[in-house]
PDB file of N, CA and C in Angstrom:
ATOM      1  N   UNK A   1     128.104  22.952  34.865  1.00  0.00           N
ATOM      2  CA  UNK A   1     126.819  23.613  34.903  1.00  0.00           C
ATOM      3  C   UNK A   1     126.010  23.174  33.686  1.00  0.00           C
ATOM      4  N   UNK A   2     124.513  22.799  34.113  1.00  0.00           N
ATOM      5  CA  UNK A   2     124.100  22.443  32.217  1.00  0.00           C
ATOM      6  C   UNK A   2     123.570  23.570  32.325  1.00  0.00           C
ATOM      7  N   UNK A   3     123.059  23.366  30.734  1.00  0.00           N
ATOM      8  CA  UNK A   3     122.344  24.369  29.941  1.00  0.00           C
ATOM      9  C   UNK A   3     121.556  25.358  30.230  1.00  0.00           C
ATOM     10  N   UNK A   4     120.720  24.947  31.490  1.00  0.00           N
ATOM     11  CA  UNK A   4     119.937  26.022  31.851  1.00  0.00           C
ATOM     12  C   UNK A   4     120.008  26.238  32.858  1.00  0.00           C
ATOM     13  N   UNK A   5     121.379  26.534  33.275  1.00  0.00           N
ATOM     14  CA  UNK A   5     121.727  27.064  34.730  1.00  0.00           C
ATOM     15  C   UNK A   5     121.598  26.479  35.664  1.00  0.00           C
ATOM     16  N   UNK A   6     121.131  25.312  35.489  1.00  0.00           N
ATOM     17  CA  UNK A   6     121.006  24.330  36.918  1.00  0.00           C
ATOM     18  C   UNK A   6     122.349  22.925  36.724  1.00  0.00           C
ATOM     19  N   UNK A   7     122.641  23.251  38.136  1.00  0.00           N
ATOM     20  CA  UNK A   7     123.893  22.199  38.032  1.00  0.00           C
ATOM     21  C   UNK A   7     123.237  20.918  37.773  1.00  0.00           C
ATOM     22  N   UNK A   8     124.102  19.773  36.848  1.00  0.00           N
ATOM     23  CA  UNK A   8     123.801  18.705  36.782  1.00  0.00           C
ATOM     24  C   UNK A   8     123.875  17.737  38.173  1.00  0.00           C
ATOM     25  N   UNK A   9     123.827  18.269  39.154  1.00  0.00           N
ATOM     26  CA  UNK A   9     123.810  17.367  40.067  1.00  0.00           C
ATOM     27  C   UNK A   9     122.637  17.973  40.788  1.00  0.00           C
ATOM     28  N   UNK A  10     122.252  18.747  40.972  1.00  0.00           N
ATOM     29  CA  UNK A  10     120.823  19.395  40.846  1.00  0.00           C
ATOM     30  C   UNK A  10     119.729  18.533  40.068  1.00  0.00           C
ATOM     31  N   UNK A  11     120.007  18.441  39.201  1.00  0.00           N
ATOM     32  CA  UNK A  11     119.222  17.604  38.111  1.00  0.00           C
ATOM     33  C   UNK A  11     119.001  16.234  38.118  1.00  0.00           C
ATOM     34  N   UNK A  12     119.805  15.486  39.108  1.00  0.00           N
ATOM     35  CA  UNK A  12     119.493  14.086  38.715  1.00  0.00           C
ATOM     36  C   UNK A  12     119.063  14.180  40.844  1.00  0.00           C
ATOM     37  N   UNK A  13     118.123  14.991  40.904  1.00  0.00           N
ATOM     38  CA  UNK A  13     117.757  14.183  41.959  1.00  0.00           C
ATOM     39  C   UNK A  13     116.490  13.888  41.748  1.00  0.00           C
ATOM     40  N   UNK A  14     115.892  13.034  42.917  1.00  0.00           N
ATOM     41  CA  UNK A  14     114.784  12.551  42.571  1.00  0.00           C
ATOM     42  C   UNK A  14     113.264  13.211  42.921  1.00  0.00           C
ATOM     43  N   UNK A  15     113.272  14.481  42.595  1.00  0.00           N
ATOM     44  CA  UNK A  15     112.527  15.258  43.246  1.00  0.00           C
ATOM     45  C   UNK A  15     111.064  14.949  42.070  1.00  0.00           C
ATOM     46  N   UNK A  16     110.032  14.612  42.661  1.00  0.00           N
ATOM     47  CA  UNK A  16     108.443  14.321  41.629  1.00  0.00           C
ATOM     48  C   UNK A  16     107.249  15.435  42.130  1.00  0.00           C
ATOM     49  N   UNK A  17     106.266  15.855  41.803  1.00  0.00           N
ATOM     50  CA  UNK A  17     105.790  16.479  41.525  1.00  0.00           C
ATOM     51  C   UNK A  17     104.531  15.310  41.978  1.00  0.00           C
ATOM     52  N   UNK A  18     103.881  15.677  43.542  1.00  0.00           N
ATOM     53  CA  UNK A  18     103.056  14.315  43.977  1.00  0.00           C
ATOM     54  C   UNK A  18     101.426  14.576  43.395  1.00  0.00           C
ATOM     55  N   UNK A  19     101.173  15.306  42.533  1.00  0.00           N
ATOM     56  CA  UNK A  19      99.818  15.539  41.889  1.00  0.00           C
ATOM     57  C   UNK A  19      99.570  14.650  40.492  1.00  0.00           C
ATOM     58  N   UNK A  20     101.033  14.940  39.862  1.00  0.00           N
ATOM     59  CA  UNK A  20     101.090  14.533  38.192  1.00  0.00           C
ATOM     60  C   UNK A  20     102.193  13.291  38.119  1.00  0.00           C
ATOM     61  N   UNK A  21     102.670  13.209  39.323  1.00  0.00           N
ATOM     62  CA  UNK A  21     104.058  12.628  39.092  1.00  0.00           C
ATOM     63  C   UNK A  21     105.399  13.001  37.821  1.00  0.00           C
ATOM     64  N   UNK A  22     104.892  13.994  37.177  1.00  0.00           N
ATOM     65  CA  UNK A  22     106.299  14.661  36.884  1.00  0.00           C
ATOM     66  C   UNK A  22     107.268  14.707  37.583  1.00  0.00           C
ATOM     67  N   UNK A  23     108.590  13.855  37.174  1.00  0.00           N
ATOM     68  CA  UNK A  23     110.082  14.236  37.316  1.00  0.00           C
ATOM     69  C   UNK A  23     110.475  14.975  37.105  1.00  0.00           C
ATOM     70  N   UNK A  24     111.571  15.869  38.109  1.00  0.00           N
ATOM     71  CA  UNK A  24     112.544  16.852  37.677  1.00  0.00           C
ATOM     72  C   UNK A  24     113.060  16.967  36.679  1.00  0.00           C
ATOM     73  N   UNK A  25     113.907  15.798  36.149  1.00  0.00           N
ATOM     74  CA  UNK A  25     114.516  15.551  35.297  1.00  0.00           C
ATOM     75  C   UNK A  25     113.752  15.806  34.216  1.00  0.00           C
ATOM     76  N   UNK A  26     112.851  15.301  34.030  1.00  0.00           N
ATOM     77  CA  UNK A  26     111.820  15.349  33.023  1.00  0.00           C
ATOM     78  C   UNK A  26     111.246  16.990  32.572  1.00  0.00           C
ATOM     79  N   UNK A  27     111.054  17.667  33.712  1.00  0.00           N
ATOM     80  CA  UNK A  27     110.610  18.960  33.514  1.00  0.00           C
ATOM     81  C   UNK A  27     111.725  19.535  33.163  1.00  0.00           C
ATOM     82  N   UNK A  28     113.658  19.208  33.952  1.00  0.00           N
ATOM     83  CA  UNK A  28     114.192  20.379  32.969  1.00  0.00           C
ATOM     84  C   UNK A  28     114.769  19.733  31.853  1.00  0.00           C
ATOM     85  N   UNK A  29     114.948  18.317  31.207  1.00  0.00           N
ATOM     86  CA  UNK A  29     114.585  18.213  29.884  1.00  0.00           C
ATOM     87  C   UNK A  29     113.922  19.087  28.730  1.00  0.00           C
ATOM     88  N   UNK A  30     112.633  18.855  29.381  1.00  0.00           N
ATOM     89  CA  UNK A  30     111.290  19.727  28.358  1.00  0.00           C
ATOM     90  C   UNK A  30     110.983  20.620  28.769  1.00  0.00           C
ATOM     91  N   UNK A  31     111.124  21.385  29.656  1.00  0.00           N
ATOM     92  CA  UNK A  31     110.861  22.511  30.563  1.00  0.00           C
ATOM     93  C   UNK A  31     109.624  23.197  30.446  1.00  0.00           C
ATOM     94  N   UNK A  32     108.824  21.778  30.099  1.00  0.00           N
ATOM     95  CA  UNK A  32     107.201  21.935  30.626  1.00  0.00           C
ATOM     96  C   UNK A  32     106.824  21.354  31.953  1.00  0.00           C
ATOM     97  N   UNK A  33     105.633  21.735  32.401  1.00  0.00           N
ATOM     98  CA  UNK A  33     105.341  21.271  33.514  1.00  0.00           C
ATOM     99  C   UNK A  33     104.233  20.389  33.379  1.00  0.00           C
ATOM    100  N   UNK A  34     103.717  19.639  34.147  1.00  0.00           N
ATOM    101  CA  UNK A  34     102.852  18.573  33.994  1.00  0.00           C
ATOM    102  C   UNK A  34     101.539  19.222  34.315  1.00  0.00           C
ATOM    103  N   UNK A  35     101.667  19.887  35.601  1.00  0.00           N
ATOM    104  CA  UNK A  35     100.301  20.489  35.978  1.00  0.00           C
ATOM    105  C   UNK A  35     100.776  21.719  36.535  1.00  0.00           C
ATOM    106  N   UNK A  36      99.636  22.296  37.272  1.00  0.00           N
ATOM    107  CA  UNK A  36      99.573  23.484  38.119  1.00  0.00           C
ATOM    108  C   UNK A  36     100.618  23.542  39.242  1.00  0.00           C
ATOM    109  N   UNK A  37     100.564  22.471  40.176  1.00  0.00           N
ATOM    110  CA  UNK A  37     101.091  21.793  41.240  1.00  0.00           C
ATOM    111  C   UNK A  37     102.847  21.754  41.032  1.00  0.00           C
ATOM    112  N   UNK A  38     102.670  21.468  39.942  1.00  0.00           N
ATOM    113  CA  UNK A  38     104.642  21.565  39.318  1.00  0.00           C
ATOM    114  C   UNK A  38     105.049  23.307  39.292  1.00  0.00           C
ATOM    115  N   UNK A  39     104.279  23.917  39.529  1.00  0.00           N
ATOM    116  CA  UNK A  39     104.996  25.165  39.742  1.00  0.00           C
ATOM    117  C   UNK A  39     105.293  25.605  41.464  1.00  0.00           C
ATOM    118  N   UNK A  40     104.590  24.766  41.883  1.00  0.00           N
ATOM    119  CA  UNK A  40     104.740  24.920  43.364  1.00  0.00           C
ATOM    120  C   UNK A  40     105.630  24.346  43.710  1.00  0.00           C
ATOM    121  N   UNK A  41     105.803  23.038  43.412  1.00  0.00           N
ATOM    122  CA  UNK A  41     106.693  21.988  43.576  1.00  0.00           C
ATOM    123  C   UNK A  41     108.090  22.239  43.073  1.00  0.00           C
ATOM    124  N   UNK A  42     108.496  22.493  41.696  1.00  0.00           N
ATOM    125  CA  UNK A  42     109.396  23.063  41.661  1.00  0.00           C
ATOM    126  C   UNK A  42     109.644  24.412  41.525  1.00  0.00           C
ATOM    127  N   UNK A  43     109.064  25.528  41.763  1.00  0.00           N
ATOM    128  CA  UNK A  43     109.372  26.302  42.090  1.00  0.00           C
ATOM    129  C   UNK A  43     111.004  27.488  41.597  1.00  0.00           C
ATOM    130  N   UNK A  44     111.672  26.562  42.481  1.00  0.00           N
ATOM    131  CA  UNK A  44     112.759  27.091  42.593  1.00  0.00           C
ATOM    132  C   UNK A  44     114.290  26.554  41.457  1.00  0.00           C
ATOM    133  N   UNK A  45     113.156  25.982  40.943  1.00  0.00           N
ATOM    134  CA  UNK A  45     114.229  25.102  39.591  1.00  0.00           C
ATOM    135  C   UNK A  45     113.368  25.627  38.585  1.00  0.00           C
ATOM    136  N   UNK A  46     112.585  26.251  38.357  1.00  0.00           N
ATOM    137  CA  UNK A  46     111.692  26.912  37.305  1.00  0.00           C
ATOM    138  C   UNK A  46     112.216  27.744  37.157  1.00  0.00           C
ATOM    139  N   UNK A  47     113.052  29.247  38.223  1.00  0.00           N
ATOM    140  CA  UNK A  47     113.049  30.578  37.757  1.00  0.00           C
ATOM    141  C   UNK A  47     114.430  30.797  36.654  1.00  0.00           C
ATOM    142  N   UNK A  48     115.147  29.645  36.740  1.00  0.00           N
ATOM    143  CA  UNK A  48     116.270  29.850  36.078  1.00  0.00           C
ATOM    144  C   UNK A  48     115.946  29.426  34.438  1.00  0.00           C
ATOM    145  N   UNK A  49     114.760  28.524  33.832  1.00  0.00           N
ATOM    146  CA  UNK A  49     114.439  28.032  32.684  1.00  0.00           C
ATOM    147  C   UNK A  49     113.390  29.065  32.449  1.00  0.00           C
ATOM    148  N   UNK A  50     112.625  29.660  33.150  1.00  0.00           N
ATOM    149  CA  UNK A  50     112.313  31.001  33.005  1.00  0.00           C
ATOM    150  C   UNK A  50     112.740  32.389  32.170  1.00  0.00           C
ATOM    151  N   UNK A  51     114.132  32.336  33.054  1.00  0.00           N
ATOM    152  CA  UNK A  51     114.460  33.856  32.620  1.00  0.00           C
ATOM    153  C   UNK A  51     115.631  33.535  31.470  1.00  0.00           C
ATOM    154  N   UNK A  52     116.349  32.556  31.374  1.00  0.00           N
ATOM    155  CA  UNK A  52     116.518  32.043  29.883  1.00  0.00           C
ATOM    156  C   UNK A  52     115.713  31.906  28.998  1.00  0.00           C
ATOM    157  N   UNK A  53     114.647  31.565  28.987  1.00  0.00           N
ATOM    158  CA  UNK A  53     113.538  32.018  27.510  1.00  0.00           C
ATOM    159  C   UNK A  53     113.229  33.733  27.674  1.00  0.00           C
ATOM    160  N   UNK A  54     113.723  34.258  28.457  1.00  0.00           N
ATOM    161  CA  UNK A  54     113.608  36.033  28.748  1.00  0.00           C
ATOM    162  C   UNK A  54     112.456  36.505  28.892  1.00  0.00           C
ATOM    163  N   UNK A  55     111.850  35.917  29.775  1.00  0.00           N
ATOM    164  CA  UNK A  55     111.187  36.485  31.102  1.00  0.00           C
ATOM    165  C   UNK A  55     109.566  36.543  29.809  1.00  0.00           C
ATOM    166  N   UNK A  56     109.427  36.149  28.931  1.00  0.00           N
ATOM    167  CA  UNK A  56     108.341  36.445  28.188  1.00  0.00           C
ATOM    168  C   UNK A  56     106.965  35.413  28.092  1.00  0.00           C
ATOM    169  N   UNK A  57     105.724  36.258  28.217  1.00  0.00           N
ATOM    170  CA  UNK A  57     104.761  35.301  27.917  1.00  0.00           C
ATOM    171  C   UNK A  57     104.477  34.869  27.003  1.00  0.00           C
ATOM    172  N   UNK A  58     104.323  33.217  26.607  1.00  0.00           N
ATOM    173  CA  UNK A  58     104.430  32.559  25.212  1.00  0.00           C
ATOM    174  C   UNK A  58     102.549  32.044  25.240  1.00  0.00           C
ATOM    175  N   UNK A  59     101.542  32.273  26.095  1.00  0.00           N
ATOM    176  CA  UNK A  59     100.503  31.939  26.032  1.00  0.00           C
ATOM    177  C   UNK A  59      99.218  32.955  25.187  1.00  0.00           C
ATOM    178  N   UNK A  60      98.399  32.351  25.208  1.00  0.00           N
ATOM    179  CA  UNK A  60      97.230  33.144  24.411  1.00  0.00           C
ATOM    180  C   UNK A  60      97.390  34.682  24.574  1.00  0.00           C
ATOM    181  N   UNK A  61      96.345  35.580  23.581  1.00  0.00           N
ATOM    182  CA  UNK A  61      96.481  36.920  23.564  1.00  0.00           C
ATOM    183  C   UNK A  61      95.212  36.559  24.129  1.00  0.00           C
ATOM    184  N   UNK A  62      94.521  37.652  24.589  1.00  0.00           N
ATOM    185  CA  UNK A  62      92.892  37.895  25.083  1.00  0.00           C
ATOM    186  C   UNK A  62      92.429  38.774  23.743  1.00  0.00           C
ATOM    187  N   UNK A  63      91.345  37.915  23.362  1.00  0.00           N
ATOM    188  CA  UNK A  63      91.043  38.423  22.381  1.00  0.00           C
ATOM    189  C   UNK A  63      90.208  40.269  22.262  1.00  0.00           C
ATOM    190  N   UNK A  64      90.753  40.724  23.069  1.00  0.00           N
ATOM    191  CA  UNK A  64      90.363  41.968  22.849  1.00  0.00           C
ATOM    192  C   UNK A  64      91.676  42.894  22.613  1.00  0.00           C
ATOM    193  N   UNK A  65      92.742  42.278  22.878  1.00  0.00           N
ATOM    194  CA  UNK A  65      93.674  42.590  22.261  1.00  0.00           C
ATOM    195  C   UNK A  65      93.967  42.284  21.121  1.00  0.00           C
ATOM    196  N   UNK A  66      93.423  41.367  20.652  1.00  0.00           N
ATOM    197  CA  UNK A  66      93.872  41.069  19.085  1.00  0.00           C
ATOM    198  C   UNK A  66      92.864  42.157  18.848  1.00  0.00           C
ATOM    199  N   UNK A  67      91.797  42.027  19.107  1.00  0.00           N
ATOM    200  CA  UNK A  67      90.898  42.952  18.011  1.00  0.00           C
ATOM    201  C   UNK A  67      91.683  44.732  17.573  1.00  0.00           C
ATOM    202  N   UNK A  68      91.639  44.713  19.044  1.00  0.00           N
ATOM    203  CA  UNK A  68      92.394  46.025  19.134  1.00  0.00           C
ATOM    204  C   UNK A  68      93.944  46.682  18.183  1.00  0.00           C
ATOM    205  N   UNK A  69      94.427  45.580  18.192  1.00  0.00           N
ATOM    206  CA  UNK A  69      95.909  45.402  16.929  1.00  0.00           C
ATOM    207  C   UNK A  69      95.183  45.330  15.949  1.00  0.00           C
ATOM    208  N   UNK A  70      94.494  44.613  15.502  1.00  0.00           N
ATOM    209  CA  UNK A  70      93.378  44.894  14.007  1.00  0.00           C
ATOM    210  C   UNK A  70      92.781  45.762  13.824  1.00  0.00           C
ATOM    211  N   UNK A  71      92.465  47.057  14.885  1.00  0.00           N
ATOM    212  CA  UNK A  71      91.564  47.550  14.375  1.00  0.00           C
ATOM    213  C   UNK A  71      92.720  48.561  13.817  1.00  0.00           C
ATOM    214  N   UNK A  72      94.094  48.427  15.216  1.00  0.00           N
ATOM    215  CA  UNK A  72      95.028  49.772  14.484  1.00  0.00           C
ATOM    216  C   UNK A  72      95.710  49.279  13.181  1.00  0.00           C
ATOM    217  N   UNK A  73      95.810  48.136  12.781  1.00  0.00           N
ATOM    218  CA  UNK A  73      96.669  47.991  11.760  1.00  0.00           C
ATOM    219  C   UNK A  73      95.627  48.132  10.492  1.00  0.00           C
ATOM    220  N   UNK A  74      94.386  48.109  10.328  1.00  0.00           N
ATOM    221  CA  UNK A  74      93.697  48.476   9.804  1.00  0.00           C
ATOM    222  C   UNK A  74      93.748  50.151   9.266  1.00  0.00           C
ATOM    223  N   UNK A  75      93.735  50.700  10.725  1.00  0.00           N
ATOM    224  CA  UNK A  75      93.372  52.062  10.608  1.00  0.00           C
ATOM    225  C   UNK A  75      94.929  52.887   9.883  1.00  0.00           C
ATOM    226  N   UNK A  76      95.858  51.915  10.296  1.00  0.00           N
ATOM    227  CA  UNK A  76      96.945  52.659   9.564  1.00  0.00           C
ATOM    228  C   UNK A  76      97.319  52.256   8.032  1.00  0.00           C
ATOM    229  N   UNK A  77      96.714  51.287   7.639  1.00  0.00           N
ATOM    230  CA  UNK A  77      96.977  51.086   6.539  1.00  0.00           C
ATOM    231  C   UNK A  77      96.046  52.072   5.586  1.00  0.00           C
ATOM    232  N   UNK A  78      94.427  52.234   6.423  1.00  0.00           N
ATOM    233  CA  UNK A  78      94.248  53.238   5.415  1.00  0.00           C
ATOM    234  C   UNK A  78      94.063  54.577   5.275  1.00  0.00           C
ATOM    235  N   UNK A  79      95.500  55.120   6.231  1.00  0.00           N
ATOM    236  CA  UNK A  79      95.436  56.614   6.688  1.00  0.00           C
ATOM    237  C   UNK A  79      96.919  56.109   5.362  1.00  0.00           C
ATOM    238  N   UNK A  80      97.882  55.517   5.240  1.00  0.00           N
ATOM    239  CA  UNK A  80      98.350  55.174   4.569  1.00  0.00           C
ATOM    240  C   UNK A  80      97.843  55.146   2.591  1.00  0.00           C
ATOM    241  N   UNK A  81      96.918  54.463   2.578  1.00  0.00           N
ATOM    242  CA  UNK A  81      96.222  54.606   1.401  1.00  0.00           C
ATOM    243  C   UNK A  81      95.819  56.387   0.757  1.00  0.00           C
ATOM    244  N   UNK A  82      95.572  56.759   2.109  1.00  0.00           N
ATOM    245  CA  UNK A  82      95.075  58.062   1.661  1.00  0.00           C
ATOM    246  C   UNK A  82      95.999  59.193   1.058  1.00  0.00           C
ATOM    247  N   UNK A  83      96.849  58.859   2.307  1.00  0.00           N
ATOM    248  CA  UNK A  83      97.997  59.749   2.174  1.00  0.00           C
ATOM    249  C   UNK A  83      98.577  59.461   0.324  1.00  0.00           C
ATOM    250  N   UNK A  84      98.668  58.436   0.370  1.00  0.00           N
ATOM    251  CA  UNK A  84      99.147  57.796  -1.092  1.00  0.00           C
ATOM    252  C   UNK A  84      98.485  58.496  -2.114  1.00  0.00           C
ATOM    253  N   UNK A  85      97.194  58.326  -2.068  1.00  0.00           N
ATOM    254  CA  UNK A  85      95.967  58.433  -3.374  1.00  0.00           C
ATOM    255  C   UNK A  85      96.296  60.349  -3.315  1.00  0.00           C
ATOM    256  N   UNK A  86      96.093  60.697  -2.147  1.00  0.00           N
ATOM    257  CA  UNK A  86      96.228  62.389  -2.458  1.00  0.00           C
ATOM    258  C   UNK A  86      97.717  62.981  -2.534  1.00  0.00           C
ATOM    259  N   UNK A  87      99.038  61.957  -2.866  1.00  0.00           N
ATOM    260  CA  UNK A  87     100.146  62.231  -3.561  1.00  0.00           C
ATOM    261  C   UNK A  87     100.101  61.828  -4.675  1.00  0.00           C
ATOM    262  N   UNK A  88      99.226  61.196  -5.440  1.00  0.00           N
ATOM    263  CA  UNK A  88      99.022  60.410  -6.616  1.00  0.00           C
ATOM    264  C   UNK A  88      99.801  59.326  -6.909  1.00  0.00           C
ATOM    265  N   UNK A  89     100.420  59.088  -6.074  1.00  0.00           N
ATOM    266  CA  UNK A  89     101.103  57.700  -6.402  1.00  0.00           C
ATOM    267  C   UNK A  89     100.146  56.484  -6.289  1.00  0.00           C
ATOM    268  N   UNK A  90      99.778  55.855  -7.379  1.00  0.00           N
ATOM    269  CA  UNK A  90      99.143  54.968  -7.410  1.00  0.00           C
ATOM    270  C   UNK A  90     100.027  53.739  -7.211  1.00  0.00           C
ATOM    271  N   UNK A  91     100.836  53.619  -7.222  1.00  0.00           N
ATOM    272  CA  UNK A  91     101.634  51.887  -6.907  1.00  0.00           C
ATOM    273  C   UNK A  91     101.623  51.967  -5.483  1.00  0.00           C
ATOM    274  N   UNK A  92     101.553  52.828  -4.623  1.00  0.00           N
ATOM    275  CA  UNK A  92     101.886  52.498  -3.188  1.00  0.00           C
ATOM    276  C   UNK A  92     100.158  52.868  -2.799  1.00  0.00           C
ATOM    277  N   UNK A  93      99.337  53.059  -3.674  1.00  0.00           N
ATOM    278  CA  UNK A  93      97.795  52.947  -3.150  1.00  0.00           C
ATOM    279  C   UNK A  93      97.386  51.498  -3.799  1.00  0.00           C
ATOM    280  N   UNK A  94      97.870  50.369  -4.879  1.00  0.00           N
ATOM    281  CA  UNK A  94      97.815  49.472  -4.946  1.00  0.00           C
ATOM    282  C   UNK A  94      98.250  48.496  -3.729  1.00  0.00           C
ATOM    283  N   UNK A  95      99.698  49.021  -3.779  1.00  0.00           N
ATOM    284  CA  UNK A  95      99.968  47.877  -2.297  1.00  0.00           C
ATOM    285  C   UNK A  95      99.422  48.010  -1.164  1.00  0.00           C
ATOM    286  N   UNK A  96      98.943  49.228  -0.695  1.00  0.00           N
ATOM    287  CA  UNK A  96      98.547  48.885   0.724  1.00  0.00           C
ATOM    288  C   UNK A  96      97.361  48.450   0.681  1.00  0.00           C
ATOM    289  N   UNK A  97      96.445  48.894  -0.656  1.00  0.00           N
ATOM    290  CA  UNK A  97      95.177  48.432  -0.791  1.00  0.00           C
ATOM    291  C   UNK A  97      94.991  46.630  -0.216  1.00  0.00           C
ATOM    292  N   UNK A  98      96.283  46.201  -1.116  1.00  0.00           N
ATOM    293  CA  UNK A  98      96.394  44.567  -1.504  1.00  0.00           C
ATOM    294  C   UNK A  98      96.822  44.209   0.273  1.00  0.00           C
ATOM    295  N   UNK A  99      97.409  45.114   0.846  1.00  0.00           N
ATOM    296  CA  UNK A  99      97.922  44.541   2.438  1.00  0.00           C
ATOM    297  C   UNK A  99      96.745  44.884   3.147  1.00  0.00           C
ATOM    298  N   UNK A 100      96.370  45.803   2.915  1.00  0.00           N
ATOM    299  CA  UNK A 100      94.757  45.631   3.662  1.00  0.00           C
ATOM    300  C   UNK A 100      93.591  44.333   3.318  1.00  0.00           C
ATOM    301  N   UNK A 101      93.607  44.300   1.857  1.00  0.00           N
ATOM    302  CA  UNK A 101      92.634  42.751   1.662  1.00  0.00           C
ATOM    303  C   UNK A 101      93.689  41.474   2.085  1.00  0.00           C
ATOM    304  N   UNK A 102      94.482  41.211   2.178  1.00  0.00           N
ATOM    305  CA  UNK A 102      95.422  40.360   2.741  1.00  0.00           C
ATOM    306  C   UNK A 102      95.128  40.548   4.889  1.00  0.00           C
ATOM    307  N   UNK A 103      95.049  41.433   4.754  1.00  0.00           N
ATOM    308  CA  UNK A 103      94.663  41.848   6.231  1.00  0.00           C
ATOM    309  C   UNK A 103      93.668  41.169   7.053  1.00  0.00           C
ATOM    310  N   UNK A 104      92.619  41.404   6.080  1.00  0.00           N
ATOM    311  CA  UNK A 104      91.173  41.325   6.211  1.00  0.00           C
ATOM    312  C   UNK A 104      90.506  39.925   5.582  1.00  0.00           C
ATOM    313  N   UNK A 105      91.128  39.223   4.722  1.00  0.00           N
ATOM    314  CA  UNK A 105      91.214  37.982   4.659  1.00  0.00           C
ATOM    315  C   UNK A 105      91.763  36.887   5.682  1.00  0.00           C
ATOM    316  N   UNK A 106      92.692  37.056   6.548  1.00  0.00           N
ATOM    317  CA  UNK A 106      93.190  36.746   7.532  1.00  0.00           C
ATOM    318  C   UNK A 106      91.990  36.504   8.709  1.00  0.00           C
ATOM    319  N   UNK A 107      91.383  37.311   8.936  1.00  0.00           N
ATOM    320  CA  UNK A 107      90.251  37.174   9.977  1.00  0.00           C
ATOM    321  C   UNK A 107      89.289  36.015   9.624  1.00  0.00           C
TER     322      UNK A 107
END
């Protein structure tokens, strides 16, 4: 059996991908696809290199989700600050101060 669950005799056939001409072989090598068309095409040799990387999406966020994680990691750092400044601990109202401009420099 190789590596990603597909038998090696599975693997050396000559199955191409008639849009991009991607090889099988080639896709479960790199277990990218060439085009759109290679998900149709192989299909059924995809779901197993799939759910070995565990089933997760590795593509863009929509940026209204990022904003949205910024606005909470923002908002907790300075419900954080506060909490700090009205225990008087000033070293932990320095750091979050400094993780908030570290924050906000980032953008």
């Amino acid at each position: 059996m190789a590596s990603n669950g597909i038998s090696k005799q599975t693997a050396t056939t000559n199955a191409v991908c008639p849009n991009c001409g991607t090889l099988l072989t080639s896709l479960l090598k790199s277990g990218r696809c060439g085009c759109p068309e290679c998900y149709r095409v192989f299909g059924d040799y995809l779901s197993p290199i799939l759910l070995k990387r565990g089933g997760r999406h590795c593509g863009r966020v929509p940026l209204a989700v990022k904003r949205e994680e910024y606005q909470n990691k923002v908002r907790v750092l300075e419900q954080k600050i506060a909490a700090a400044y009205a225990a008087g601990n000033t070293l932990l109202v320095e750091r979050y101060s400094q993780q908030l401009r570290s924050l906000k420099e980032d953008v």
